[in-house]
C-alpha atoms as a PDB file:
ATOM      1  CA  UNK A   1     174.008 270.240 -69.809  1.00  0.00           C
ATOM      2  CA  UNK A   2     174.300 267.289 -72.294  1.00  0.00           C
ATOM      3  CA  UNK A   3     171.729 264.638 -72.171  1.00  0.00           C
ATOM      4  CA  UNK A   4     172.578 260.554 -72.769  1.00  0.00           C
ATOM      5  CA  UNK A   5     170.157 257.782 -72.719  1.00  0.00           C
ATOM      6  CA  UNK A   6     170.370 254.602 -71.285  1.00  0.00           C
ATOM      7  CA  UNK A   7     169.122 251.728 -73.435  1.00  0.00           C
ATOM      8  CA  UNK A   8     166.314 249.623 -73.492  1.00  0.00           C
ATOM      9  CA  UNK A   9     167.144 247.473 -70.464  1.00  0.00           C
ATOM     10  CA  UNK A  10     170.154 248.137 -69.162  1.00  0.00           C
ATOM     11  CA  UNK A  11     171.401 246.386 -66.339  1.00  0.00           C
ATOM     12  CA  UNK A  12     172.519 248.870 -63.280  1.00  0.00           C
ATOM     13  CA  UNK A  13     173.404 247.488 -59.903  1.00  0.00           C
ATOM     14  CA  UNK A  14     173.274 248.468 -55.888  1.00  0.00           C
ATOM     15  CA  UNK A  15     174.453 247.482 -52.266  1.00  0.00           C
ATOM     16  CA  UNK A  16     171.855 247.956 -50.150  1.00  0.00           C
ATOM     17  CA  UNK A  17     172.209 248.139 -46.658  1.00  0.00           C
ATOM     18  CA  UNK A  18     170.178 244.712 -45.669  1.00  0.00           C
ATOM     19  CA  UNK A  19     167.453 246.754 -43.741  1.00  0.00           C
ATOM     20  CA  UNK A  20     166.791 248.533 -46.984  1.00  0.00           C
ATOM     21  CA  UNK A  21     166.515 245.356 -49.221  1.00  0.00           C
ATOM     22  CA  UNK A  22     162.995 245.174 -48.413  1.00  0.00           C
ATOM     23  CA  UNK A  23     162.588 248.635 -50.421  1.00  0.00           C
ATOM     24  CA  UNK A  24     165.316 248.579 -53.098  1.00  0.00           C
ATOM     25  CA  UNK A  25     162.852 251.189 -55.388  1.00  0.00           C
ATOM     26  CA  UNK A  26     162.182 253.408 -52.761  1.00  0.00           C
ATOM     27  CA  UNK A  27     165.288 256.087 -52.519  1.00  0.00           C
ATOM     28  CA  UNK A  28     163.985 256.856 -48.537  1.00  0.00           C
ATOM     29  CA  UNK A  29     167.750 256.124 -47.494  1.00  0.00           C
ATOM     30  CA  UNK A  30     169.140 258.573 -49.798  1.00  0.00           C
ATOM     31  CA  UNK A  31     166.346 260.753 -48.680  1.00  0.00           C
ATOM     32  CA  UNK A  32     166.653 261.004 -45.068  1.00  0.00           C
ATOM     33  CA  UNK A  33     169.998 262.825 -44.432  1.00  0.00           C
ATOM     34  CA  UNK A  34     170.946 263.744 -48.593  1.00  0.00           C
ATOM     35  CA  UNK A  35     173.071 262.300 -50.815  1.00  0.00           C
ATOM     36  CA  UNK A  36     175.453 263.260 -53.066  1.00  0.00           C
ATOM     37  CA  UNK A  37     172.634 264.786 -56.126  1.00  0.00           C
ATOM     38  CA  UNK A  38     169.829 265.081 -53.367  1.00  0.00           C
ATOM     39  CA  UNK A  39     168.915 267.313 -50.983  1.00  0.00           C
ATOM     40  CA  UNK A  40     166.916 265.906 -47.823  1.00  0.00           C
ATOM     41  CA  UNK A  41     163.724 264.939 -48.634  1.00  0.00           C
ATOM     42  CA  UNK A  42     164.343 264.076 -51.745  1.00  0.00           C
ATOM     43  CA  UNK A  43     163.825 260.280 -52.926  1.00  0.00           C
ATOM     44  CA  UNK A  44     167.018 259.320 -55.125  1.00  0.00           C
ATOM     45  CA  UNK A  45     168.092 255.597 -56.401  1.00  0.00           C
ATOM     46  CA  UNK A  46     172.181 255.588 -56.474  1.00  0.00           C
ATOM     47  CA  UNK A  47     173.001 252.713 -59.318  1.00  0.00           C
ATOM     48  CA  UNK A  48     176.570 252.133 -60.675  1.00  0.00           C
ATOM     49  CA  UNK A  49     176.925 250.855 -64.461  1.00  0.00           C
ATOM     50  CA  UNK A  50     179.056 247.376 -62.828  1.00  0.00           C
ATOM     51  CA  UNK A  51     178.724 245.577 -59.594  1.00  0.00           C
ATOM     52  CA  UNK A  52     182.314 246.433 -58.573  1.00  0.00           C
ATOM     53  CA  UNK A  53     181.203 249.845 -58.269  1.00  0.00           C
ATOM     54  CA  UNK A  54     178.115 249.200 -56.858  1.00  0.00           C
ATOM     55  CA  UNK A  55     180.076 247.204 -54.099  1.00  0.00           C
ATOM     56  CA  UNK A  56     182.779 250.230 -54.118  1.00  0.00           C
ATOM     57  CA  UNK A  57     179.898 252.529 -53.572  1.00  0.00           C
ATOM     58  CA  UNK A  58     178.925 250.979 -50.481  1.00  0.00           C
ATOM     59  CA  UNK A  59     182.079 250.320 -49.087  1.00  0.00           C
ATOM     60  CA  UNK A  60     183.383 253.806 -49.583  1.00  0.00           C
ATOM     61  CA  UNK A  61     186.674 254.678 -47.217  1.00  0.00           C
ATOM     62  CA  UNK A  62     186.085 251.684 -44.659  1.00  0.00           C
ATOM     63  CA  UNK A  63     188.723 249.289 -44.941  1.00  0.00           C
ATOM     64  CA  UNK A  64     186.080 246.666 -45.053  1.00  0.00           C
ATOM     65  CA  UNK A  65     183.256 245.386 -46.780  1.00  0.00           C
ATOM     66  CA  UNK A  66     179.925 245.899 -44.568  1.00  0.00           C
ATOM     67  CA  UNK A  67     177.280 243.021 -45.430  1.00  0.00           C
ATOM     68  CA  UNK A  68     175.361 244.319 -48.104  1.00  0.00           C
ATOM     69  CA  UNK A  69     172.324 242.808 -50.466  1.00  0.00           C
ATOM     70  CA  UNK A  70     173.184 243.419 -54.125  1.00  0.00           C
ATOM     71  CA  UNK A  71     170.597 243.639 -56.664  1.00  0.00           C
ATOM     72  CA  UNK A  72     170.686 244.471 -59.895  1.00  0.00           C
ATOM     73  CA  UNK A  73     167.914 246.327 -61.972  1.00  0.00           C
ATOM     74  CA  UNK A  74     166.316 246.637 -65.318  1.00  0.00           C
ATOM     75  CA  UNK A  75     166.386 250.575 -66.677  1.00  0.00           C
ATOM     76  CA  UNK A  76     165.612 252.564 -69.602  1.00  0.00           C
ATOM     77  CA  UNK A  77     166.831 255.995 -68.628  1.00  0.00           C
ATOM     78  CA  UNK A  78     166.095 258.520 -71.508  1.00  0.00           C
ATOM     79  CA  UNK A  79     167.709 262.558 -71.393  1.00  0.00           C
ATOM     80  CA  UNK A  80     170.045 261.572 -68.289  1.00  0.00           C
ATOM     81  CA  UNK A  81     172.550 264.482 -67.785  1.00  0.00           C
ATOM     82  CA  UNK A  82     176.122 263.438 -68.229  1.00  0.00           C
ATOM     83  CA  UNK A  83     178.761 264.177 -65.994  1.00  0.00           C
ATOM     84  CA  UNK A  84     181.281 262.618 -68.013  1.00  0.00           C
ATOM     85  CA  UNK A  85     181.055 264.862 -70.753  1.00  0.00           C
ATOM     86  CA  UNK A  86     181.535 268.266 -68.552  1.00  0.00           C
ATOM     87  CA  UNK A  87     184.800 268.222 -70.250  1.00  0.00           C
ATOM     88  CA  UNK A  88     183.190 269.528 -73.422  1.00  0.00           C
ATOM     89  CA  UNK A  89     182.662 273.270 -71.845  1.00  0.00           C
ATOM     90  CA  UNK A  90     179.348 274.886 -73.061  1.00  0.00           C
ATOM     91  CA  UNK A  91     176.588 274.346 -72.529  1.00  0.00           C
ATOM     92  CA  UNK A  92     177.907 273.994 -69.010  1.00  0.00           C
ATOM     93  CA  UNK A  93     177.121 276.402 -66.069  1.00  0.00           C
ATOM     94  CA  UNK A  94     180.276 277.090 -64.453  1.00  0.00           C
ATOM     95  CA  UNK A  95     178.343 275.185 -60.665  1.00  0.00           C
ATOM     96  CA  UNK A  96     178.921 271.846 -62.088  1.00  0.00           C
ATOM     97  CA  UNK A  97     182.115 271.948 -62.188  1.00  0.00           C
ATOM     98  CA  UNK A  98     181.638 271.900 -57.854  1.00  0.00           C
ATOM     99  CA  UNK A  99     180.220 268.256 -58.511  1.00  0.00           C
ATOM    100  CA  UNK A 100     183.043 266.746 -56.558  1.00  0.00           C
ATOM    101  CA  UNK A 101     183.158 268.784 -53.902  1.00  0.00           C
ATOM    102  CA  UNK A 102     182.714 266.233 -50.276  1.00  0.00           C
ATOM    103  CA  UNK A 103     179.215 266.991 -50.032  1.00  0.00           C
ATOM    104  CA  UNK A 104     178.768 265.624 -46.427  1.00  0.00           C
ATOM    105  CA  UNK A 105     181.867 267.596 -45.070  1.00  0.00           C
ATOM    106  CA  UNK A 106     180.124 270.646 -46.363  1.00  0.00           C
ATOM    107  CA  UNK A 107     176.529 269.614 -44.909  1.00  0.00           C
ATOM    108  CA  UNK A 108     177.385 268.173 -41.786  1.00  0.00           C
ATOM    109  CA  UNK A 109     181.019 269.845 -40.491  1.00  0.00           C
ATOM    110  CA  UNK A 110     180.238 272.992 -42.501  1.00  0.00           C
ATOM    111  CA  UNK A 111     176.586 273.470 -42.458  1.00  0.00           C
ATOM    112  CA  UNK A 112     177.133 274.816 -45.707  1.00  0.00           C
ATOM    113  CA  UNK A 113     174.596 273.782 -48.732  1.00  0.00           C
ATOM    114  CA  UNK A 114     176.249 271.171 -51.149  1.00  0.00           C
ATOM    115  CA  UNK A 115     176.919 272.716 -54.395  1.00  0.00           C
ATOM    116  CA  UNK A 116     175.563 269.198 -55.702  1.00  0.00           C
ATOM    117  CA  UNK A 117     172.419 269.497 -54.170  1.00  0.00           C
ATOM    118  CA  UNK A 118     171.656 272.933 -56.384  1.00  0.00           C
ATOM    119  CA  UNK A 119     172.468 270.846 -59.132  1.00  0.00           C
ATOM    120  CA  UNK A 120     170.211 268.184 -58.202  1.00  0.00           C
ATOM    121  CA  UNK A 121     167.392 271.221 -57.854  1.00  0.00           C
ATOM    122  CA  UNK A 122     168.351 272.100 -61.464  1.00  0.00           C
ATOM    123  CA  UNK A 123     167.714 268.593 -62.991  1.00  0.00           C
ATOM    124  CA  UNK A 124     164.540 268.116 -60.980  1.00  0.00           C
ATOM    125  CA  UNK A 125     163.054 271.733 -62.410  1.00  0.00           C
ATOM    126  CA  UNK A 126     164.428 270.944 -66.010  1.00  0.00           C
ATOM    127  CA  UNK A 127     161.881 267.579 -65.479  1.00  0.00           C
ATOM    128  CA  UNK A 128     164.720 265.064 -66.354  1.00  0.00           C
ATOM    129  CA  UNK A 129     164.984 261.640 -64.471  1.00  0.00           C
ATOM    130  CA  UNK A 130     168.685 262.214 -62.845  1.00  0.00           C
ATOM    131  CA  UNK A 131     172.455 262.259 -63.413  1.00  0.00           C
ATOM    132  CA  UNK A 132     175.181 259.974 -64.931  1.00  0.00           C
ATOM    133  CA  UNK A 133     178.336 260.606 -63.331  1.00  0.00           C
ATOM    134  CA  UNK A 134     182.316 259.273 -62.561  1.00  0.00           C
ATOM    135  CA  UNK A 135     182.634 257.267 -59.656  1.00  0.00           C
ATOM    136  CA  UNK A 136     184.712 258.736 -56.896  1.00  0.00           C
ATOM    137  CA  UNK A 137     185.772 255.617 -55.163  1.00  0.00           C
ATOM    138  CA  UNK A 138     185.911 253.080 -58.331  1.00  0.00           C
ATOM    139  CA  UNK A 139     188.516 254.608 -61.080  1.00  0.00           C
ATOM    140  CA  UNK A 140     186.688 253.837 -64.465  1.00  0.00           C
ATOM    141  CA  UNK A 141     183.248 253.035 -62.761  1.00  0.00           C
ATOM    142  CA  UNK A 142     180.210 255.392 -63.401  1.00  0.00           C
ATOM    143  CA  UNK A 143     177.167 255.994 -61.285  1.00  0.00           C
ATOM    144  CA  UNK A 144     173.503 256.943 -61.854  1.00  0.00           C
ATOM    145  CA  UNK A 145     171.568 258.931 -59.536  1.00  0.00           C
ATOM    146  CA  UNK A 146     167.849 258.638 -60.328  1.00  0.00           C
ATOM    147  CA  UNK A 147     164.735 260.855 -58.800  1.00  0.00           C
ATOM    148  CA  UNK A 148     162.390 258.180 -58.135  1.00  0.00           C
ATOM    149  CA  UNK A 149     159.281 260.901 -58.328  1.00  0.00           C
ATOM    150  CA  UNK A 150     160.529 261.718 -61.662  1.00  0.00           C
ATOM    151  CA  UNK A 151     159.998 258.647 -63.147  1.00  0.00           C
ATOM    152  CA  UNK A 152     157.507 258.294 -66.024  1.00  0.00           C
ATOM    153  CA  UNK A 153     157.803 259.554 -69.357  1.00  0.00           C
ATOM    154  CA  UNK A 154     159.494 256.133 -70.386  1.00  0.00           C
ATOM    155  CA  UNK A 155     162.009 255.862 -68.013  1.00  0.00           C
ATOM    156  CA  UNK A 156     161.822 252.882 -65.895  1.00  0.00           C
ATOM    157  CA  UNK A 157     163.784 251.155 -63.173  1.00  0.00           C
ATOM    158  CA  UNK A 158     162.710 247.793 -62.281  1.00  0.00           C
ATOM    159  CA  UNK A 159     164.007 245.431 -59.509  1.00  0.00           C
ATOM    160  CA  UNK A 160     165.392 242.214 -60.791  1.00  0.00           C
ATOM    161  CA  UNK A 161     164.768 239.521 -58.238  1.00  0.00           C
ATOM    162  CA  UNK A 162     162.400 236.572 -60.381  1.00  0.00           C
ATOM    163  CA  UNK A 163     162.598 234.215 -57.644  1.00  0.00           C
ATOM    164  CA  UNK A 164     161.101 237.019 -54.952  1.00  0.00           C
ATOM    165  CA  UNK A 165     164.259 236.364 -52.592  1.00  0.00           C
ATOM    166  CA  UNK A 166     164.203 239.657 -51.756  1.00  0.00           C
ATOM    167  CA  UNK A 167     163.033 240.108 -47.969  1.00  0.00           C
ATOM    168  CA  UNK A 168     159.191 241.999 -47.953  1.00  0.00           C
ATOM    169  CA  UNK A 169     159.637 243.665 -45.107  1.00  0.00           C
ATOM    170  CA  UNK A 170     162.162 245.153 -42.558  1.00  0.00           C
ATOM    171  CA  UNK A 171     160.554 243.037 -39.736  1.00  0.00           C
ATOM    172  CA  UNK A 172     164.308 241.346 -39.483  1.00  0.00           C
ATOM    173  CA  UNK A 173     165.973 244.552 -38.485  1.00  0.00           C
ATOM    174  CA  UNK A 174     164.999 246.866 -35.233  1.00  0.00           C
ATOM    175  CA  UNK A 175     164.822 250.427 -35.658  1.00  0.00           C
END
């Protein structure tokens, strides 16, 4: 794996699904069915390095926009793995190179474990904070996954929103 840092302050950005704005440090929606770097169960922040990708992101294959909140955030990400250097061959084990692979067809039509999600097992037991990687739906964009329980350390992700117009609670949306 190679490591890159984000520095001091960098400004990432998300779509959140509204009902999630409420929570928009938690990583409970990426936790409750998996995402992409995370297995279920496991609290993960998706942030893109641009708000088109954010927006991308959310919007994956529909041919619309859904309504969305965006917010952007204040990180300092230190030993990040990077994706976009797999290129560079060693010190790479030969799994990452599955990174792409369409996680949910495998998890949900296939019932098959995610190659991804072994990955994601492998930065979580090497203690590092998550994974800078290409964006699959915006050409040029890159993402950031980051493992909210592996926060610390220095590496911080904090919710811009000075004004507090974010909502406090998901009392606005039913269950």
């Amino acid at each position: 794996m190679i490591l890159w840092a984000l520095p001091l302050g960098t400004t990432l950005y998300r779509a959140h699904t509204p009902q999630w704005a409420s929570r928009p440090l938690s990583g409970a929606g990426a936790a409750a069915k998996g995402g992409r770097f995370n297995r279920e169960g496991v609290e993960a922040l998706y942030l893109s390095l641009d708000d088109v990708t954010a927006l991308r992101e959310y919007q994956q294959t529909s041919p619309f926009l859904p309504p969305c909140t965006m917010v952007s955030y204040a990180a300092t990400l230190t030993r990040l793995v990077d994706l976009r250097q797999l290129h560079r061959g060693a010190p790479w084990d030969d799994l990452w190179h599955d990174w792409r692979e369409d996680w949910r067809h495998l998890k949900f039509d296939q019932h098959i474990e995610p190659p991804s999600w072994v990955l994601g097992d492998m930065v979580l037991e090497a203690g590092l904070p998550g994974i800078v990687f290409p964006s699959l739906t915006h050409e040029r964009g890159v993402n950031v996954v980051v493992y909210t329980g592996a926060l610390g350390d220095g590496n911080l992700v904090e919710v811009n929103d000075p004004d507090g117009r974010l909502p406090k609670d998901r009392s606005s949306w039913t269950e």
